[in-house]
PDB file of N, CA and C in Angstrom:
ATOM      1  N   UNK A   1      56.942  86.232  67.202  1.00  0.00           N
ATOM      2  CA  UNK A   1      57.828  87.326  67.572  1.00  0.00           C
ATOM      3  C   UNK A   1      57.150  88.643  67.222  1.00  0.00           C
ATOM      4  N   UNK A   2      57.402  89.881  67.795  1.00  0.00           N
ATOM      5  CA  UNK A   2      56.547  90.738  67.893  1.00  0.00           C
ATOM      6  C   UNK A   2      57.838  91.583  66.771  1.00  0.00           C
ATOM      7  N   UNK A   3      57.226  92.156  65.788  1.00  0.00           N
ATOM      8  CA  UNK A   3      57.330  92.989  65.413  1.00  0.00           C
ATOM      9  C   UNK A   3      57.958  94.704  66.106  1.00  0.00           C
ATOM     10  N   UNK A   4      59.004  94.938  65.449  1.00  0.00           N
ATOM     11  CA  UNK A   4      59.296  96.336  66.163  1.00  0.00           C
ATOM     12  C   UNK A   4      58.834  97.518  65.665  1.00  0.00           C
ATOM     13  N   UNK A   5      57.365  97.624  64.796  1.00  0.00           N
ATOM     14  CA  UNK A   5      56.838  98.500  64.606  1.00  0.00           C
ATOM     15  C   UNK A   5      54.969  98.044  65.182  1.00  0.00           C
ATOM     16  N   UNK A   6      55.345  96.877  65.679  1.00  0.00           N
ATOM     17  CA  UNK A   6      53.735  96.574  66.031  1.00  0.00           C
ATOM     18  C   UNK A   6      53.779  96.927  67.593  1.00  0.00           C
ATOM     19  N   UNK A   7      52.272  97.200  67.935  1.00  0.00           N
ATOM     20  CA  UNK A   7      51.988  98.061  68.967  1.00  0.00           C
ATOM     21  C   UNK A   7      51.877  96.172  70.003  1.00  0.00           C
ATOM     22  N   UNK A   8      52.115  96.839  71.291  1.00  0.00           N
ATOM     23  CA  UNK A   8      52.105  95.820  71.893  1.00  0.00           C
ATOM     24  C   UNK A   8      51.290  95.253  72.798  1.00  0.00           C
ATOM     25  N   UNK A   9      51.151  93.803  72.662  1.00  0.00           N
ATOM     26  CA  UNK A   9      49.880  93.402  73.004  1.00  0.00           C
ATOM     27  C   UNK A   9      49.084  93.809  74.553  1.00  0.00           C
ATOM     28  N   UNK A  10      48.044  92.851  74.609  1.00  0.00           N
ATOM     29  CA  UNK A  10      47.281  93.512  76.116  1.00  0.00           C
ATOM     30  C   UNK A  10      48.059  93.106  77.254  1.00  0.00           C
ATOM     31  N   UNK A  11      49.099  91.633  77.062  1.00  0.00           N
ATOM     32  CA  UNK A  11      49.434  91.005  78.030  1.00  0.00           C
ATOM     33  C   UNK A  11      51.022  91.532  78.040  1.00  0.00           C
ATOM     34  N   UNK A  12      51.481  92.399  77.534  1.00  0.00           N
ATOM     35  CA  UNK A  12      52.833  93.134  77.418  1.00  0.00           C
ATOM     36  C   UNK A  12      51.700  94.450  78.099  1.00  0.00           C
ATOM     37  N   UNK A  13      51.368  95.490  77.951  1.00  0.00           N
ATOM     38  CA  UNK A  13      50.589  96.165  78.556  1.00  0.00           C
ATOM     39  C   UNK A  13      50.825  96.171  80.322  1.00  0.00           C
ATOM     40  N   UNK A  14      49.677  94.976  80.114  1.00  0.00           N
ATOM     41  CA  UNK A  14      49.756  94.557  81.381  1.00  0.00           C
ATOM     42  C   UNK A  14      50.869  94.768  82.092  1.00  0.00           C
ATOM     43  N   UNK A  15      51.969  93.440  81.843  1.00  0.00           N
ATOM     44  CA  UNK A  15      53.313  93.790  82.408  1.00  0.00           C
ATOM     45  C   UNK A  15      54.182  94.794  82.715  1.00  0.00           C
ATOM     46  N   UNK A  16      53.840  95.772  81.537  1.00  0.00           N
ATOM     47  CA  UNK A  16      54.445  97.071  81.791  1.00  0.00           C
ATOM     48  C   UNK A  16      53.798  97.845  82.971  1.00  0.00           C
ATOM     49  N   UNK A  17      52.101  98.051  83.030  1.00  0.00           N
ATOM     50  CA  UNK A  17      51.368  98.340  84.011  1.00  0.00           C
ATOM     51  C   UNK A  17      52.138  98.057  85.511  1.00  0.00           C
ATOM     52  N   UNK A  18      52.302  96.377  85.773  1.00  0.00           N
ATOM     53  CA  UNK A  18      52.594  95.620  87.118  1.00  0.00           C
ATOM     54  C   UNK A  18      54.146  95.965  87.715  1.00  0.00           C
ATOM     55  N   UNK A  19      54.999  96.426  86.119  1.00  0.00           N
ATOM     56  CA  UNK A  19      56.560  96.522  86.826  1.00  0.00           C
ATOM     57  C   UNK A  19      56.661  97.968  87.012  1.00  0.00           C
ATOM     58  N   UNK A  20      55.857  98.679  86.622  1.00  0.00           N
ATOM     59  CA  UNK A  20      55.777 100.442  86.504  1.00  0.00           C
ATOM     60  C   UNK A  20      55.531 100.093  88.112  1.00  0.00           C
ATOM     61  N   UNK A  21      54.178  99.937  88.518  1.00  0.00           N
ATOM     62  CA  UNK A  21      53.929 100.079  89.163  1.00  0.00           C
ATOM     63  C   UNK A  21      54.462  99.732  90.910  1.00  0.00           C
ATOM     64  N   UNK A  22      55.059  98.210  90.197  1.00  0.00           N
ATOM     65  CA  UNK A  22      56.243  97.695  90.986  1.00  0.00           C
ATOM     66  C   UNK A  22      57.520  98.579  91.403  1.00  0.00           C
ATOM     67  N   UNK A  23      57.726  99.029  91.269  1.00  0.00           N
ATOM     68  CA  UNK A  23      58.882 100.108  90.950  1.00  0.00           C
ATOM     69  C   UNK A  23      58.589 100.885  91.516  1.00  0.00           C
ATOM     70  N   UNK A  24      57.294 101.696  91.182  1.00  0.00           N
ATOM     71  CA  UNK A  24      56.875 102.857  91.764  1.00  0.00           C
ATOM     72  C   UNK A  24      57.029 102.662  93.421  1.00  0.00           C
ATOM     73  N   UNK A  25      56.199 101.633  93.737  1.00  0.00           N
ATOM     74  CA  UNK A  25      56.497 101.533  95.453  1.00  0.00           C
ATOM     75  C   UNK A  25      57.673 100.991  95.992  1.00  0.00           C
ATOM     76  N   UNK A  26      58.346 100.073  95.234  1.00  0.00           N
ATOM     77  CA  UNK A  26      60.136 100.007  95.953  1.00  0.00           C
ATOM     78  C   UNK A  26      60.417 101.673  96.229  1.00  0.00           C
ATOM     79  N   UNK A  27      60.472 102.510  94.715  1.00  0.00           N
ATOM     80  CA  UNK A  27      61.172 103.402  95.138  1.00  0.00           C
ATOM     81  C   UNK A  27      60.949 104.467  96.192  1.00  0.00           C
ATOM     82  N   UNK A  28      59.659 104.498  95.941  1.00  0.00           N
ATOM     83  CA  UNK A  28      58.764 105.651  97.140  1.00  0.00           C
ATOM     84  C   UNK A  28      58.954 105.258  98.678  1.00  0.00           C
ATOM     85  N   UNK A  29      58.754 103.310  98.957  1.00  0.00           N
ATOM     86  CA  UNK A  29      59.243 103.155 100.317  1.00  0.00           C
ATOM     87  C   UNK A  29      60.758 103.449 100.680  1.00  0.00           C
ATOM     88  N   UNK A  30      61.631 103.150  99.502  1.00  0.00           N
ATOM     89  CA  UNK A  30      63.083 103.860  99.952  1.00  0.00           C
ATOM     90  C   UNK A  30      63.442 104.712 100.493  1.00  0.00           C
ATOM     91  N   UNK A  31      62.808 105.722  99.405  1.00  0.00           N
ATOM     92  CA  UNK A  31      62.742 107.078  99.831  1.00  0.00           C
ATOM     93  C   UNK A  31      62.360 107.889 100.288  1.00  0.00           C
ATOM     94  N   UNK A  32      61.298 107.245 101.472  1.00  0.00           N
ATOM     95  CA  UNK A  32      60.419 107.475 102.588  1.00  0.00           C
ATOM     96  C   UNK A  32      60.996 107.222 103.992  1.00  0.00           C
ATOM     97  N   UNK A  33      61.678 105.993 103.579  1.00  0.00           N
ATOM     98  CA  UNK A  33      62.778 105.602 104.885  1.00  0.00           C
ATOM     99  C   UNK A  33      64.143 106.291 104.709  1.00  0.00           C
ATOM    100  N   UNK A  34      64.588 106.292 103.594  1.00  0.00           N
ATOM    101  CA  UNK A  34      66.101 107.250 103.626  1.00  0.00           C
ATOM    102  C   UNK A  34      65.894 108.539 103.831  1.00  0.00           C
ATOM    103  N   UNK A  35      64.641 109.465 103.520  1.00  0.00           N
ATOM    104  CA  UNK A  35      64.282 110.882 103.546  1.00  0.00           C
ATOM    105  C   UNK A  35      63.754 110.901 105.722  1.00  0.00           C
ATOM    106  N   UNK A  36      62.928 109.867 106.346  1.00  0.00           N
ATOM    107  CA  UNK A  36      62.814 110.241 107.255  1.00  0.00           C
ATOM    108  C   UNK A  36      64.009 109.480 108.491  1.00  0.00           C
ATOM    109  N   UNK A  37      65.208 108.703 107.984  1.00  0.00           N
ATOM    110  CA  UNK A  37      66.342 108.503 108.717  1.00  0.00           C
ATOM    111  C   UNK A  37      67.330 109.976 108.614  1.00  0.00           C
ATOM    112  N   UNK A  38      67.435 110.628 107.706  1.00  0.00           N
ATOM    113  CA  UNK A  38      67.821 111.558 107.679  1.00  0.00           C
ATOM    114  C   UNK A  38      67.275 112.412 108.127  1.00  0.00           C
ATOM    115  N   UNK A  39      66.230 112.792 108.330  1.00  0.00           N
ATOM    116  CA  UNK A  39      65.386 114.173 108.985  1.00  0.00           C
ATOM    117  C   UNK A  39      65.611 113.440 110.935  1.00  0.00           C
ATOM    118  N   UNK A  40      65.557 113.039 110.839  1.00  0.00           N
ATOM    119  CA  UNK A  40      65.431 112.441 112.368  1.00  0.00           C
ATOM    120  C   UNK A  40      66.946 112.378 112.928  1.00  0.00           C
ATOM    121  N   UNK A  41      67.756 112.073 112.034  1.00  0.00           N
ATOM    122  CA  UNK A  41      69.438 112.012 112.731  1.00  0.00           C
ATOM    123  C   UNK A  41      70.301 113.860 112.314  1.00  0.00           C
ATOM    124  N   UNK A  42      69.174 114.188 111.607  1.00  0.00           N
ATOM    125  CA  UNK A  42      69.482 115.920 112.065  1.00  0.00           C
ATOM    126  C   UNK A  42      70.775 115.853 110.818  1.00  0.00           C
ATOM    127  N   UNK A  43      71.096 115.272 109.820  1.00  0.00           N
ATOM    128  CA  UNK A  43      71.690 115.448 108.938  1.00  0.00           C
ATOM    129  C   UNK A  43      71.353 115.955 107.869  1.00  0.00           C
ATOM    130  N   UNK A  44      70.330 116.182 107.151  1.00  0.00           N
ATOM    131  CA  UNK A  44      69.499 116.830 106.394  1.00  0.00           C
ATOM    132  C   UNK A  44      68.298 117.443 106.667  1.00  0.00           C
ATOM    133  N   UNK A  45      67.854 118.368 106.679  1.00  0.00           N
ATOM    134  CA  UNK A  45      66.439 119.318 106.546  1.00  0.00           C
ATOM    135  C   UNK A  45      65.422 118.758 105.055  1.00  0.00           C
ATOM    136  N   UNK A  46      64.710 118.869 105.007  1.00  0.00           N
ATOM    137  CA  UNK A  46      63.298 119.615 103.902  1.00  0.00           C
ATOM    138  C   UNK A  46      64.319 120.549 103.247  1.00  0.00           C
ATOM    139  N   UNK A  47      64.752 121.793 103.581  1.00  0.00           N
ATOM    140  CA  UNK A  47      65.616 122.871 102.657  1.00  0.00           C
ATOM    141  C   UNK A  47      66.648 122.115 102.032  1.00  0.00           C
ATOM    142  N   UNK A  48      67.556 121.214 102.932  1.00  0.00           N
ATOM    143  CA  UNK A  48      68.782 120.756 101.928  1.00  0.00           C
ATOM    144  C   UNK A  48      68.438 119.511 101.493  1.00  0.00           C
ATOM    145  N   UNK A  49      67.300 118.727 101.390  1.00  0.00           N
ATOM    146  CA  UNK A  49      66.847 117.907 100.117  1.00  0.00           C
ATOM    147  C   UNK A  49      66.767 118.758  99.341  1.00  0.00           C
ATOM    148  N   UNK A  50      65.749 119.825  99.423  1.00  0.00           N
ATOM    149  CA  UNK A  50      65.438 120.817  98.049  1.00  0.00           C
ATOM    150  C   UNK A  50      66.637 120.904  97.438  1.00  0.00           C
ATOM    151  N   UNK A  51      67.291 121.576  98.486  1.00  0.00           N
ATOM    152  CA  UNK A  51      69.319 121.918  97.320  1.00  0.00           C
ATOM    153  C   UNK A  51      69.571 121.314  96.487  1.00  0.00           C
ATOM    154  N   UNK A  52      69.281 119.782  96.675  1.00  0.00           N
ATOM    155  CA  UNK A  52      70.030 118.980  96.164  1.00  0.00           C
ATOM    156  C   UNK A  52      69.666 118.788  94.397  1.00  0.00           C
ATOM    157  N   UNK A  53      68.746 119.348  93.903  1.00  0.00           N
ATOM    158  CA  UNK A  53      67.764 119.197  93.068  1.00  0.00           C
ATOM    159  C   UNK A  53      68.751 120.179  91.478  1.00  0.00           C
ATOM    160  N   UNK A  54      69.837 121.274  92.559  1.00  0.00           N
ATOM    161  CA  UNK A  54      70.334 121.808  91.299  1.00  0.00           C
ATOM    162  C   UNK A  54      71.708 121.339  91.675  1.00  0.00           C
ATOM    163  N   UNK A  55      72.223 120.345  91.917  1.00  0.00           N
ATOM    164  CA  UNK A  55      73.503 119.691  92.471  1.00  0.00           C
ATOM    165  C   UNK A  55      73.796 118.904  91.166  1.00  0.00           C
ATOM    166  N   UNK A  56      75.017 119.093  90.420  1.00  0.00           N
ATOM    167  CA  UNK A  56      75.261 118.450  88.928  1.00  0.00           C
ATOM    168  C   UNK A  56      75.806 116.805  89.309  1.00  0.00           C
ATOM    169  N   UNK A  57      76.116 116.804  90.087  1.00  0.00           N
ATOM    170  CA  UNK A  57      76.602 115.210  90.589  1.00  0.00           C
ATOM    171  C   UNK A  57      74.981 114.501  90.592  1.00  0.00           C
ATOM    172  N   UNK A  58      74.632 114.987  91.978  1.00  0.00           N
ATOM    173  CA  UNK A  58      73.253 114.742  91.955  1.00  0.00           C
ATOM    174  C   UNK A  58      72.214 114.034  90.679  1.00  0.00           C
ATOM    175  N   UNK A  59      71.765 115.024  89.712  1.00  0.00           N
ATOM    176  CA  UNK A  59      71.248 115.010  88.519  1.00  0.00           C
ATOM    177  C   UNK A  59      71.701 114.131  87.501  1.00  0.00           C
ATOM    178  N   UNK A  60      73.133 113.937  87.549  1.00  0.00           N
ATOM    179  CA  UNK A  60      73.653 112.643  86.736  1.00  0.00           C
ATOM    180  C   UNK A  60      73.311 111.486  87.065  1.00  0.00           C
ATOM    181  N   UNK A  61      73.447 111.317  88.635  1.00  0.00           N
ATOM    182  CA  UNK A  61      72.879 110.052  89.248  1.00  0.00           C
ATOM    183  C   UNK A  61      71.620 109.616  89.300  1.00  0.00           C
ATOM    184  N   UNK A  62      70.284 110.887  89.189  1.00  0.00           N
ATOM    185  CA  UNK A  62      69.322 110.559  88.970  1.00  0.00           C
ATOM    186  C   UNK A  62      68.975 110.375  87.297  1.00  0.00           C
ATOM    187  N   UNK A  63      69.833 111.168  87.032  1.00  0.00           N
ATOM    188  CA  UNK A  63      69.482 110.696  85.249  1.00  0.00           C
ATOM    189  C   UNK A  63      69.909 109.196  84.661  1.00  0.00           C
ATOM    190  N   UNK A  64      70.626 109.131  85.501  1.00  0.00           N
ATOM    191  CA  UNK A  64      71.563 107.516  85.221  1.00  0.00           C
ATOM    192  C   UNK A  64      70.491 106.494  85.928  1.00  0.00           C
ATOM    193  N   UNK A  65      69.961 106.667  86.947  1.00  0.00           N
ATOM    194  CA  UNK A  65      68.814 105.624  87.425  1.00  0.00           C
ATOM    195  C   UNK A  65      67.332 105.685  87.119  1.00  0.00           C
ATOM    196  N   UNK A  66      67.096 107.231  86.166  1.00  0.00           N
ATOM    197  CA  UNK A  66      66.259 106.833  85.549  1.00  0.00           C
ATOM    198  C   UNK A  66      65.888 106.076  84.185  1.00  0.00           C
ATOM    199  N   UNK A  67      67.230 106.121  83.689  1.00  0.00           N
ATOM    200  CA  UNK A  67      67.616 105.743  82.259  1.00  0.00           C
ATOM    201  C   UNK A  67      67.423 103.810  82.601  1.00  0.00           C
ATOM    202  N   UNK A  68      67.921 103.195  83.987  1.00  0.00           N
ATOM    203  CA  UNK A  68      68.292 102.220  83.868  1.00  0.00           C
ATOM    204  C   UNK A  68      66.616 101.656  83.891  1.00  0.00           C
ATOM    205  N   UNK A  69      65.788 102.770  84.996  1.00  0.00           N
ATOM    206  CA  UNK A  69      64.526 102.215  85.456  1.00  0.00           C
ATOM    207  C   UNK A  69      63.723 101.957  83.710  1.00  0.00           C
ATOM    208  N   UNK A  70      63.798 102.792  82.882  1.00  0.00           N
ATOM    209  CA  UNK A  70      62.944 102.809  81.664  1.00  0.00           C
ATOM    210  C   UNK A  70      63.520 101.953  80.717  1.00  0.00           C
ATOM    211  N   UNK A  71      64.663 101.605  81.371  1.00  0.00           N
ATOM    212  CA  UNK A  71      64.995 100.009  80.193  1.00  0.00           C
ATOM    213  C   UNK A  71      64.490  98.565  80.906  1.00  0.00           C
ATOM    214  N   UNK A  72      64.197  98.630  82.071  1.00  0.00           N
ATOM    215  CA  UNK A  72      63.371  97.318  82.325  1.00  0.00           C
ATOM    216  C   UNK A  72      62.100  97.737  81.895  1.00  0.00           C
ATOM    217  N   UNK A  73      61.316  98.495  82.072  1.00  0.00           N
ATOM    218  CA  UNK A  73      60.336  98.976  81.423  1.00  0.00           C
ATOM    219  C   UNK A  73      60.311  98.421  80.143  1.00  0.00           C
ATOM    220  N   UNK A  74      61.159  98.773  79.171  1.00  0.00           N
ATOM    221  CA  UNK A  74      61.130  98.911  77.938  1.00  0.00           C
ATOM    222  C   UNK A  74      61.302  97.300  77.437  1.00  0.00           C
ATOM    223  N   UNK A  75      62.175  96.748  78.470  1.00  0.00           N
ATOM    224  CA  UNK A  75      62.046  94.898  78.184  1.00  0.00           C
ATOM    225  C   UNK A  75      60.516  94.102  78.597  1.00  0.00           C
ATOM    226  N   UNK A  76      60.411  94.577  79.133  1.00  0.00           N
ATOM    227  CA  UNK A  76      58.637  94.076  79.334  1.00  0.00           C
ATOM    228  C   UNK A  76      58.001  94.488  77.626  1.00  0.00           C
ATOM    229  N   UNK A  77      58.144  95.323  77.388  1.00  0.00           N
ATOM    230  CA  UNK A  77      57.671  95.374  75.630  1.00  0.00           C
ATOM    231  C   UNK A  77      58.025  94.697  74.467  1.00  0.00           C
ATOM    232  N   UNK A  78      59.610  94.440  75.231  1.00  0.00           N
ATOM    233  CA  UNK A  78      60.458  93.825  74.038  1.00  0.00           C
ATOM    234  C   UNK A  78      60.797  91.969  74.409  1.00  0.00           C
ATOM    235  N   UNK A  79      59.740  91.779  75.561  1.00  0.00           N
ATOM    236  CA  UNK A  79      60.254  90.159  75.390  1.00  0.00           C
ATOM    237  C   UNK A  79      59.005  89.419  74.029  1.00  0.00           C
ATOM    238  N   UNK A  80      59.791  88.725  73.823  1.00  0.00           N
ATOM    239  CA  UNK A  80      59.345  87.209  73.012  1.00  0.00           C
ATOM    240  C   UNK A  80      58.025  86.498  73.175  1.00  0.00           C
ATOM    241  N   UNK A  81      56.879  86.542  72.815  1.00  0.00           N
ATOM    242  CA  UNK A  81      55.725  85.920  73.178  1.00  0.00           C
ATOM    243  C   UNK A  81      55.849  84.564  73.087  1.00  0.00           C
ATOM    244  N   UNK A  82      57.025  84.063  72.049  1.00  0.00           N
ATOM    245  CA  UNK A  82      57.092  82.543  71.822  1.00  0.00           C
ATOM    246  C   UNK A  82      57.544  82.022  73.019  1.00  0.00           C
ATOM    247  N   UNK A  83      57.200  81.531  73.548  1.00  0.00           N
ATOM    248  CA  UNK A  83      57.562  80.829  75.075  1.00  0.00           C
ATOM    249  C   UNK A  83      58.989  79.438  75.099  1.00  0.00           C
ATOM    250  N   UNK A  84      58.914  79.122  73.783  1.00  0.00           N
ATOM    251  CA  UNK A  84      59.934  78.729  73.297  1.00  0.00           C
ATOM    252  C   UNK A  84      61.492  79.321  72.912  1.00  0.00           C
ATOM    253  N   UNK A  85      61.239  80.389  73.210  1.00  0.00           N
ATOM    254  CA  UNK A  85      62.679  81.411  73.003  1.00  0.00           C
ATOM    255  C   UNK A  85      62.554  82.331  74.541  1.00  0.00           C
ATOM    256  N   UNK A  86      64.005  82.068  74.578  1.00  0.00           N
ATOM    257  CA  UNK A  86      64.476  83.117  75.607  1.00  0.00           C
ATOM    258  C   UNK A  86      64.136  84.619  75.504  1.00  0.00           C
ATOM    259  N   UNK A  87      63.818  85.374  76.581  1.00  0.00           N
ATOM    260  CA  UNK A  87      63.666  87.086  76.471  1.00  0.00           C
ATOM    261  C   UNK A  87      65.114  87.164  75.900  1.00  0.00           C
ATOM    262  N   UNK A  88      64.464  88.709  75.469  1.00  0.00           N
ATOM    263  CA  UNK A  88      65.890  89.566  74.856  1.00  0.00           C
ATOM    264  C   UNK A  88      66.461  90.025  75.702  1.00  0.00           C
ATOM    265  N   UNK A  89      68.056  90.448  75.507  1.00  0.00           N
ATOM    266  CA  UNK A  89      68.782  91.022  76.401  1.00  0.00           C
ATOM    267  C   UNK A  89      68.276  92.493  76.784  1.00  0.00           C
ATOM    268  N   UNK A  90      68.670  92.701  77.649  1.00  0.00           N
ATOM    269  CA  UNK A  90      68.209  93.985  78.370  1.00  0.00           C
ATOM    270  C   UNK A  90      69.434  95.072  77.617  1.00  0.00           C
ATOM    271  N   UNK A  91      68.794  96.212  77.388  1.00  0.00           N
ATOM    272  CA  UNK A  91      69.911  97.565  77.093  1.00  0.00           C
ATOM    273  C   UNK A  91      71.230  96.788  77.895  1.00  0.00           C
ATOM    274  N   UNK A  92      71.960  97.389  76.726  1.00  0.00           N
ATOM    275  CA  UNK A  92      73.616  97.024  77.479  1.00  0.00           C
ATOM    276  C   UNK A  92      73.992  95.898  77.453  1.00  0.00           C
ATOM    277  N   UNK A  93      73.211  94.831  77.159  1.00  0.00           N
ATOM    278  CA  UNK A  93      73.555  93.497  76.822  1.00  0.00           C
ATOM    279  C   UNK A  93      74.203  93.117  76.030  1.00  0.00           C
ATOM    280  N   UNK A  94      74.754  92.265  75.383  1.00  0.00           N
ATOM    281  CA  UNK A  94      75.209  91.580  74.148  1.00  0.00           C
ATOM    282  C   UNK A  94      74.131  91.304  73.386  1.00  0.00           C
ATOM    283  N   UNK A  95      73.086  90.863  73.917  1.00  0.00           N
ATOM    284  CA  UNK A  95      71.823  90.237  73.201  1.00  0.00           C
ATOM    285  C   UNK A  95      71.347  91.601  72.748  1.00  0.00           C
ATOM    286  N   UNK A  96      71.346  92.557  73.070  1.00  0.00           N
ATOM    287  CA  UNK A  96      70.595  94.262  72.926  1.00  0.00           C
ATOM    288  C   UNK A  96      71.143  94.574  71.418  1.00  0.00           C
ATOM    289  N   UNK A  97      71.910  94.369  70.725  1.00  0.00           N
ATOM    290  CA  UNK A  97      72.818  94.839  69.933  1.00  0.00           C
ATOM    291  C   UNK A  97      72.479  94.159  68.912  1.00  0.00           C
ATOM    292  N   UNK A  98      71.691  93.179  68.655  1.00  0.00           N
ATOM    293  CA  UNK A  98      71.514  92.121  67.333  1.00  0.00           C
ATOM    294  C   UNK A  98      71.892  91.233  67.081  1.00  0.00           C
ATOM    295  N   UNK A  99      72.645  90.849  68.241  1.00  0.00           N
ATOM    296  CA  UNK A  99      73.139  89.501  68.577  1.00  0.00           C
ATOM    297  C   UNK A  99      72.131  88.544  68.736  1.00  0.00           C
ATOM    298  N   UNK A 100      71.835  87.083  67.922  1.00  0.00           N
ATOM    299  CA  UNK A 100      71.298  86.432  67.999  1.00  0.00           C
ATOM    300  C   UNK A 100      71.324  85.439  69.307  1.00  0.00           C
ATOM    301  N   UNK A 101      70.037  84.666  69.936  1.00  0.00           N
ATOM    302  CA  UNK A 101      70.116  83.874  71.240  1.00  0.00           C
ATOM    303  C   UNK A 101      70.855  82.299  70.887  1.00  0.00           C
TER     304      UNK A 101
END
């Protein structure tokens, strides 16, 4: 079991590397196809994406999906090397809290 002050290994690394990166292109193709369905059906411009950037609804929702994106992140660091034990619960879990498996 890894220690929660020990730095984490090459093969946690790794993983973090593959789901970052994983992530990175789900979200970019999303938002490549939702940004050019909208420019094309004449419902949004280039200017009113920009708007949207000081929109307080807006900003919660992106703060709320970035919060969720950096806790799978953060479980790639925090699973179990013993292959014999289940990963830990993810933020928000029951298991997250010190609840034993």
């Amino acid at each position: 079991m890894n220690r929660p002050d020990a730095a984490p290994d090459r093969r946690q690394l790794a993983g973090l590397v593959f789901e970052l990166a994983s992530q990175l292109h789900v979200e970019r193709a999303q938002r490549i196809a939702l940004q050019s369905a909208l420019e094309r059906s004449g419902a949004l411009d280039a200017a009113g994406l920009e708007a949207l950037a000081d929109d307080p609804d807006h900003r919660r929702l992106t703060r709320a999906l970035l919060e969720e994106s950096i806790a799978r992140l953060l479980r790639v660091l925090a699973e179990d090397a013993d292959p014999r034990r289940p990963l830990r619960g993810t933020p928000g879990s029951k298991l997250s809290k010190g609840a034993k498996p």
